[in-house]
N, C-alpha and C. Protein backbone atom coordinates (compact mmCIF):
# COMPACT_ATOMS: atom_id res chain seq x y z
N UNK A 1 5.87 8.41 -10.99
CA UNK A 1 4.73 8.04 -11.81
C UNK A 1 3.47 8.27 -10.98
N UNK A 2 2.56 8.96 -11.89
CA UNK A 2 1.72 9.47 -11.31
C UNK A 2 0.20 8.20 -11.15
N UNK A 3 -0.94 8.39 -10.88
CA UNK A 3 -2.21 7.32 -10.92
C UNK A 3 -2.29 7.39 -12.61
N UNK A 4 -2.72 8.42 -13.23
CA UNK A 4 -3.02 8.37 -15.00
C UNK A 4 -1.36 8.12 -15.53
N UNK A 5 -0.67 7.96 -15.07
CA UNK A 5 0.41 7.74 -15.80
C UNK A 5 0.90 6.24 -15.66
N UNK A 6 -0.06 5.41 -14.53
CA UNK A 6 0.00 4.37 -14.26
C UNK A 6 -1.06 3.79 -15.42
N UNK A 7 -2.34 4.71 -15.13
CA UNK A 7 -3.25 3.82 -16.12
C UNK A 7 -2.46 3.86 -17.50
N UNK A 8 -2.02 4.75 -18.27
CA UNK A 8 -1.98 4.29 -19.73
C UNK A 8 -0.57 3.40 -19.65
N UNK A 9 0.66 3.19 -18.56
CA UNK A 9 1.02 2.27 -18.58
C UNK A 9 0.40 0.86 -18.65
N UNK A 10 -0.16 0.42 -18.15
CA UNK A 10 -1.09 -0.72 -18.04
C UNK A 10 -1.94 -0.84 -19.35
N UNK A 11 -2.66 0.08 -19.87
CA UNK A 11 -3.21 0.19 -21.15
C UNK A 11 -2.22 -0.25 -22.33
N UNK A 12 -0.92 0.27 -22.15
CA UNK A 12 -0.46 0.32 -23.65
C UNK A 12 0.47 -1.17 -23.00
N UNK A 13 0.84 -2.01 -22.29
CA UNK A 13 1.55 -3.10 -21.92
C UNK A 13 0.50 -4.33 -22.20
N UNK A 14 -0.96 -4.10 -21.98
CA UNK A 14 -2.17 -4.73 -21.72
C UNK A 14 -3.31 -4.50 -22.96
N UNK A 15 -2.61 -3.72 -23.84
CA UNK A 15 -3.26 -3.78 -25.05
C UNK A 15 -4.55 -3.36 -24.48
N UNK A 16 -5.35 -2.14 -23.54
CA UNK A 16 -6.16 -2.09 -22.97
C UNK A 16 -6.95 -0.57 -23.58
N UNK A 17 -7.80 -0.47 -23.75
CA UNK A 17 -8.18 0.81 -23.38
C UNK A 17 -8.18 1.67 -22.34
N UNK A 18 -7.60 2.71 -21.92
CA UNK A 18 -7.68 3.56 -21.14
C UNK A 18 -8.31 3.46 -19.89
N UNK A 19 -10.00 3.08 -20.04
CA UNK A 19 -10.92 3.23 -19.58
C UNK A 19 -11.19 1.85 -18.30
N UNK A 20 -10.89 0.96 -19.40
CA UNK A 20 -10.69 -0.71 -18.62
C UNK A 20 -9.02 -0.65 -17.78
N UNK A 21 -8.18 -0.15 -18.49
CA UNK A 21 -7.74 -0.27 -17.27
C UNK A 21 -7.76 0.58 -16.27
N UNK A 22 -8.18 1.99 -16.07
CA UNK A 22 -8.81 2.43 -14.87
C UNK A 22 -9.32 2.00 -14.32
N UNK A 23 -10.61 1.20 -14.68
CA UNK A 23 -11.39 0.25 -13.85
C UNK A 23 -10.46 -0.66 -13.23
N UNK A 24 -9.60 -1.41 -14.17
CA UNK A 24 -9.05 -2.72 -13.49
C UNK A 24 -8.04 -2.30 -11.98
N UNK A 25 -7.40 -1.09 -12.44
CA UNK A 25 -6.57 -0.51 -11.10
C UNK A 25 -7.35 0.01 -10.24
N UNK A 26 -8.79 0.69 -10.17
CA UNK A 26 -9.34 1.27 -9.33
C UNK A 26 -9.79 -0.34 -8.31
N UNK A 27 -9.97 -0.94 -9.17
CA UNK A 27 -10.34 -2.50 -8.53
C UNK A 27 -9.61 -3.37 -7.88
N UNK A 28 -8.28 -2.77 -8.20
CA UNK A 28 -7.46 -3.85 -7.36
C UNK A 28 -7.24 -2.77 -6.21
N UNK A 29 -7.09 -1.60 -6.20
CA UNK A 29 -6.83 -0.46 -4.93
C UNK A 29 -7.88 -0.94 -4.38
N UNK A 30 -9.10 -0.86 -4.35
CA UNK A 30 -10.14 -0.95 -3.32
C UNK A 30 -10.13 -2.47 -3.02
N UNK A 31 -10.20 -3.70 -3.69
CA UNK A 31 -10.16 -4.97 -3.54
C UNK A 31 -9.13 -5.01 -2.14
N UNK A 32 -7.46 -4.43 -2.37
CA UNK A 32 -6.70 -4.76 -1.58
C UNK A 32 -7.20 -3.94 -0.32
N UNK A 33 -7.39 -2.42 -0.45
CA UNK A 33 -8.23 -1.58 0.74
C UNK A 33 -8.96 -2.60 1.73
N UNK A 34 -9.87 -3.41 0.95
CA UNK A 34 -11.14 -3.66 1.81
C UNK A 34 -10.28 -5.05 2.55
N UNK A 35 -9.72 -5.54 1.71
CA UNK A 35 -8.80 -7.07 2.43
C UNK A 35 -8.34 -6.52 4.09
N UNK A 36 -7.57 -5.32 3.94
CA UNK A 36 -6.68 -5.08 4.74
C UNK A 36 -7.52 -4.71 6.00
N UNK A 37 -8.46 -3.97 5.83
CA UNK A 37 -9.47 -3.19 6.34
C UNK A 37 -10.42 -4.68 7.30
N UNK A 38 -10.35 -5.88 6.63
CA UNK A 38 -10.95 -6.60 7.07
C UNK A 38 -9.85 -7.65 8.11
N UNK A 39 -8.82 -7.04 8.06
CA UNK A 39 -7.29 -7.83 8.61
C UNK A 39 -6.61 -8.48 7.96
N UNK A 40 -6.98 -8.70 6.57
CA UNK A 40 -6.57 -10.15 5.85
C UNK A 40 -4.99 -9.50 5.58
N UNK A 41 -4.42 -10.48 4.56
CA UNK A 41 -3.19 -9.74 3.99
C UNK A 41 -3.35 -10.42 2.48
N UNK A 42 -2.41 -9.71 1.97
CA UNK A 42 -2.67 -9.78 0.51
C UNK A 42 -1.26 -10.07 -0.58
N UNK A 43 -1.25 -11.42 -0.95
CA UNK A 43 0.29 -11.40 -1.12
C UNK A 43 0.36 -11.43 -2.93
N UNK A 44 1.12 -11.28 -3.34
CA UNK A 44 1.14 -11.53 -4.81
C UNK A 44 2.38 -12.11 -5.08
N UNK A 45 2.66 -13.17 -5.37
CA UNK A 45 3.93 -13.78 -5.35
C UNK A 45 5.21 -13.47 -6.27
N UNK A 46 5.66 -12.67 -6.27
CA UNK A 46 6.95 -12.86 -6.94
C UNK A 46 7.44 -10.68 -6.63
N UNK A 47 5.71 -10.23 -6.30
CA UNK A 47 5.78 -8.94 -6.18
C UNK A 47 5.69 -8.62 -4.58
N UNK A 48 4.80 -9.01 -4.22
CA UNK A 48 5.30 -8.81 -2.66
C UNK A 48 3.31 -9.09 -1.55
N UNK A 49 3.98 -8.56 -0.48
CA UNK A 49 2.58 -8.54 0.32
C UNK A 49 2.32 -7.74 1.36
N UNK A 50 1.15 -7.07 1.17
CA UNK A 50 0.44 -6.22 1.80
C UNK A 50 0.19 -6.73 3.07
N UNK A 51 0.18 -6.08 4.16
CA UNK A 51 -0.25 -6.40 5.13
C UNK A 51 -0.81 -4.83 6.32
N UNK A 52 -1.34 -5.60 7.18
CA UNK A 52 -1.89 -4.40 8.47
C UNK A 52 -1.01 -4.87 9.57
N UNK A 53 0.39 -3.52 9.73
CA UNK A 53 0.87 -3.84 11.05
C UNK A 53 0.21 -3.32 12.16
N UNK A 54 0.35 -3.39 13.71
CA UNK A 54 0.02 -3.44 15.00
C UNK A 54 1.03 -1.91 15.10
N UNK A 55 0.66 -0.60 15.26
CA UNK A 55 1.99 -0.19 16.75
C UNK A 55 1.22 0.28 17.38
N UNK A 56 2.05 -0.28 18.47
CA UNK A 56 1.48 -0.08 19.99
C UNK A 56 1.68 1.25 20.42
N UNK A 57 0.74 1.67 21.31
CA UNK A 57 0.47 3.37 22.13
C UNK A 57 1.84 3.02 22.52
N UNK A 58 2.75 4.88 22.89
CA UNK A 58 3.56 5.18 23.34
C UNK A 58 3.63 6.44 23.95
N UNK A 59 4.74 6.95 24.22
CA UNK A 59 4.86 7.83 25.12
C UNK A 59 5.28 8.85 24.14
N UNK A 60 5.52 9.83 23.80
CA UNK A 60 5.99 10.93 22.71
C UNK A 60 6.11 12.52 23.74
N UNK A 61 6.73 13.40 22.83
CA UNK A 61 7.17 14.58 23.11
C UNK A 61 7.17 15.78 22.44
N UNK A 62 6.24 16.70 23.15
CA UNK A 62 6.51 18.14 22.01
C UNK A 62 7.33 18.41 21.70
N UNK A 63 7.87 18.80 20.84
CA UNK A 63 9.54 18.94 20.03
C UNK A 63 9.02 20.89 20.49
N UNK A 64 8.05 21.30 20.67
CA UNK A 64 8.57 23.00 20.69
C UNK A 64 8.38 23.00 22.13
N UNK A 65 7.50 22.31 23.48
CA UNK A 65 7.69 22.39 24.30
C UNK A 65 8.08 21.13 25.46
N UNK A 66 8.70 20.19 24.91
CA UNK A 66 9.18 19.19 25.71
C UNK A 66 8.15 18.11 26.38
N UNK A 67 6.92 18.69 26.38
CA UNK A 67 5.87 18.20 27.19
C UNK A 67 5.73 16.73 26.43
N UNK A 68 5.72 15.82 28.04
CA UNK A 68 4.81 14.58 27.60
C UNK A 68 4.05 14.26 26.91
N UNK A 69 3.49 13.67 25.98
CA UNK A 69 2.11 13.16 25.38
C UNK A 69 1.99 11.74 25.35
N UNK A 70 0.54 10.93 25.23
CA UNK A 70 0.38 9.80 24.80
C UNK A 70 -0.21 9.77 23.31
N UNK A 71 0.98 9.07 22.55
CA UNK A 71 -0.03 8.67 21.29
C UNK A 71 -0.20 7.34 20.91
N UNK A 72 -1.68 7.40 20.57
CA UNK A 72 -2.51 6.25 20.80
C UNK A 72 -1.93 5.36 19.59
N UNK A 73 -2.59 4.30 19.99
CA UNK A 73 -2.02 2.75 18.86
C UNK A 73 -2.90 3.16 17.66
N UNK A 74 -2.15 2.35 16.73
CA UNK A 74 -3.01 2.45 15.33
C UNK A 74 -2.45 1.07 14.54
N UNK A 75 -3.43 1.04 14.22
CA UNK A 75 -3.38 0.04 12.59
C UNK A 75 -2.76 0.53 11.31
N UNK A 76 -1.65 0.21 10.88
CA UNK A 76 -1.26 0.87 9.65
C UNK A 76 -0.80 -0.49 8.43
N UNK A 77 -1.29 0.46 7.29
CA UNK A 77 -1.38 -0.63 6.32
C UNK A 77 0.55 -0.57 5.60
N UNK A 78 0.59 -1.65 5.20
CA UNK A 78 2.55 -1.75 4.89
C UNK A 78 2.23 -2.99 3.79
N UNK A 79 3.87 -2.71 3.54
CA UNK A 79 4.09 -3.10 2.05
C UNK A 79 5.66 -4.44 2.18
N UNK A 80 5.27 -5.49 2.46
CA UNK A 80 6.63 -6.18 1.99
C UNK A 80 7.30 -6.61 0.92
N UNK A 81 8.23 -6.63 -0.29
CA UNK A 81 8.71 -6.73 -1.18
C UNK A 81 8.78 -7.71 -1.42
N UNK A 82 8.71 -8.69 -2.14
CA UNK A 82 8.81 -10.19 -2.87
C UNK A 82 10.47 -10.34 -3.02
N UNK A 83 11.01 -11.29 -3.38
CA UNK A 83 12.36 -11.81 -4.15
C UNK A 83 12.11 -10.70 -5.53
N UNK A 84 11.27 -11.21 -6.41
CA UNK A 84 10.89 -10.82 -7.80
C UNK A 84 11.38 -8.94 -7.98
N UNK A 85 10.67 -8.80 -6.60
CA UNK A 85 10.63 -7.06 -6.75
C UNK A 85 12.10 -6.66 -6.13
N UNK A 86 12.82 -7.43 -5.33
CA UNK A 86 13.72 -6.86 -4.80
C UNK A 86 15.13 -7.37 -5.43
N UNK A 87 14.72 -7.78 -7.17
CA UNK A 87 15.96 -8.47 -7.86
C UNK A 87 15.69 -7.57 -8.63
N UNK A 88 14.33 -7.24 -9.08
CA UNK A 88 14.51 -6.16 -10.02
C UNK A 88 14.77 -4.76 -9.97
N UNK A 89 14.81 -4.25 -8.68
CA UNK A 89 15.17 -2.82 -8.37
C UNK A 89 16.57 -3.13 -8.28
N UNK A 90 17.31 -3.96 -7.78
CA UNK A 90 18.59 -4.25 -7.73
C UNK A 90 19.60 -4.38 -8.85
């Protein structure tokens, strides 16, 4: 499922116009963006919670020439699954 195939889901479940719910999903993408961006985490209960993990710099390797490298730490944004979400894929 694609982003517009998300909106008119939401539209036709939400009795919505098209238009509002683009807005409403563009609003919760950036709402959660800026949370994460600010460190927070973001949980929704029964669906799951967003969060910003830590990995730490490491040591890595050219796969065509063997050579050492360092790659640096980063902040990456992740996704934990609720009960709710992980009964219903099940």
């Amino acid at each position: 499922m694609n982003k517009a195939e998300l909106i008119e889901a939401i539209a036709a479940s939400a009795d919505l116009p098209k238009s509002t719910a683009a807005r409403a999903l563009d609003a919760l993408t950036e709402t959660i963006t800026s949370a994460l961006r600010d460190g927070d985490s973001v949980s929704l209960v029964g669906f799951g919670t967003f969060a910003v993990k830590e990995r730490a710099a490491r040591e890595g390797r050219n796969p065509q020439t063997g050579a050492t490298l360092q790659i640096a730490a980063a902040r990456l944004p992740g996704f934990k699954p609720g009960k709710g979400l992980r009964d219903a894929v099940n």
